[in-house]
Protein backbone atom coordinates (compact mmCIF):
# COMPACT_ATOMS: atom_id res chain seq x y z
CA UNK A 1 106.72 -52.11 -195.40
CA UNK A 2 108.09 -52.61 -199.02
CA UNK A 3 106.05 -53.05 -201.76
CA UNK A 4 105.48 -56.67 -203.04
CA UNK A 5 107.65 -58.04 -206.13
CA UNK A 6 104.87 -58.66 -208.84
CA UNK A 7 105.32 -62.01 -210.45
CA UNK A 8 104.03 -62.77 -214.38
CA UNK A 9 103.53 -66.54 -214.38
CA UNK A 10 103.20 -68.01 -217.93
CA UNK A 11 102.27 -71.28 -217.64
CA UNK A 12 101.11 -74.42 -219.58
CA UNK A 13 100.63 -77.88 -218.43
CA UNK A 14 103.80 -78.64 -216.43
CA UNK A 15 102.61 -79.75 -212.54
CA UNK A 16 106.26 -78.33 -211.40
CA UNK A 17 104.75 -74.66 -213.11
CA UNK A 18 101.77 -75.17 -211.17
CA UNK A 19 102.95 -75.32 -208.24
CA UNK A 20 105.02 -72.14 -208.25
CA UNK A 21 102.14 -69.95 -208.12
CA UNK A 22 101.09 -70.55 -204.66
CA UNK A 23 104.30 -71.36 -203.46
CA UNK A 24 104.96 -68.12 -204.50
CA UNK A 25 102.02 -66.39 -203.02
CA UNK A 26 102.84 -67.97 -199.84
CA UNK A 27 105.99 -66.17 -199.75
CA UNK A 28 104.59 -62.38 -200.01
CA UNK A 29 105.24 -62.53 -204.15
CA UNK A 30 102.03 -60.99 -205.80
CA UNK A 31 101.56 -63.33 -208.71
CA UNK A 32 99.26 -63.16 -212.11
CA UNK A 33 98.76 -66.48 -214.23
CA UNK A 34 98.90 -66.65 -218.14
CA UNK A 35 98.08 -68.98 -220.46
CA UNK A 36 97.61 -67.67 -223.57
CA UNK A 37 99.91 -64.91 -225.77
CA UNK A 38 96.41 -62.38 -225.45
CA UNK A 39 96.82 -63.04 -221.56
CA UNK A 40 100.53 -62.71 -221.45
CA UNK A 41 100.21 -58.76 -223.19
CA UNK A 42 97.18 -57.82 -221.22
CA UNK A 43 98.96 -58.85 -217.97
CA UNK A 44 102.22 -57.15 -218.83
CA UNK A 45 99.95 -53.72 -219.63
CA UNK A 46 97.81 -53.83 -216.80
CA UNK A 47 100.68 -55.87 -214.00
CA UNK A 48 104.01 -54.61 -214.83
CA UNK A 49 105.69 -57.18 -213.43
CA UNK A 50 109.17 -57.10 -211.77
CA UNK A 51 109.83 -60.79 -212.88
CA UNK A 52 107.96 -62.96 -215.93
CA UNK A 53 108.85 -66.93 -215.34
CA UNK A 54 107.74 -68.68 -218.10
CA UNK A 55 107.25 -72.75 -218.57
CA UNK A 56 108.80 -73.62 -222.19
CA UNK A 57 107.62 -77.29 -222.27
CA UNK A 58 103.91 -75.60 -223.00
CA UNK A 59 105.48 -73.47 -225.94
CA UNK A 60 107.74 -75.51 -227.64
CA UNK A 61 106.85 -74.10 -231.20
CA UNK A 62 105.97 -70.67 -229.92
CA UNK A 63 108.45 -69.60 -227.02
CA UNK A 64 111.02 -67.73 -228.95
CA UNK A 65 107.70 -65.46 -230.31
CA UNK A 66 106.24 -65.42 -226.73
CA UNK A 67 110.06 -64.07 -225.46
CA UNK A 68 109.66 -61.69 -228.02
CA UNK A 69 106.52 -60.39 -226.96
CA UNK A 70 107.50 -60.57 -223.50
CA UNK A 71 110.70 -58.48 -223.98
CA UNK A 72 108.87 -55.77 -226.18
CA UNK A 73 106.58 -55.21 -223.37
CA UNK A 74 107.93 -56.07 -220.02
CA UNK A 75 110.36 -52.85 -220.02
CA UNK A 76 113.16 -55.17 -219.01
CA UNK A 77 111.50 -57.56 -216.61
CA UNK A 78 114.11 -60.33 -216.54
CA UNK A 79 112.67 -63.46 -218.21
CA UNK A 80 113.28 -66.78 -216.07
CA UNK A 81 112.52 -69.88 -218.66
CA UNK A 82 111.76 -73.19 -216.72
């Protein structure tokens, strides 16, 4: 069997977000939620995710420092803004 894509889901209020989570699950993705930028680094650190997909209606003022972060620590995860 191969090993389960790990999914880094940073998401804020939008309901379409929300949903992706267990939609996800429900197709064999392993997936950890964030909500916060202290949530996003632990997650990286402790996940290393294949994929981050991030919601960027919740971070209007803050995304570009939250892809920053992201990018510094993911190791080249591909970032998927939605």
């Amino acid at each position: 069997m191969a090993p389960q894509a790990k999914i880094l889901l940073i998401e804020g209020k939008s309901k379409n977000v929300r949903s992706f989570g267990p939609e996800l699950e429900a197709k064999g993705f392993l997936v950890v939620t964030a909500t916060t930028g202290r949530q996003v680094k632990d997650a990286v650190h402790s996940f290393r995710p294949n994929v981050i997909i991030m919601d960027t209606t919740y971070y209007p003022s803050s995304g570009v420092r939250i892809c920053k972060l992201t990018r510094s620590l993911a190791s080249g995860a591909p970032l998927i803004y939605i």
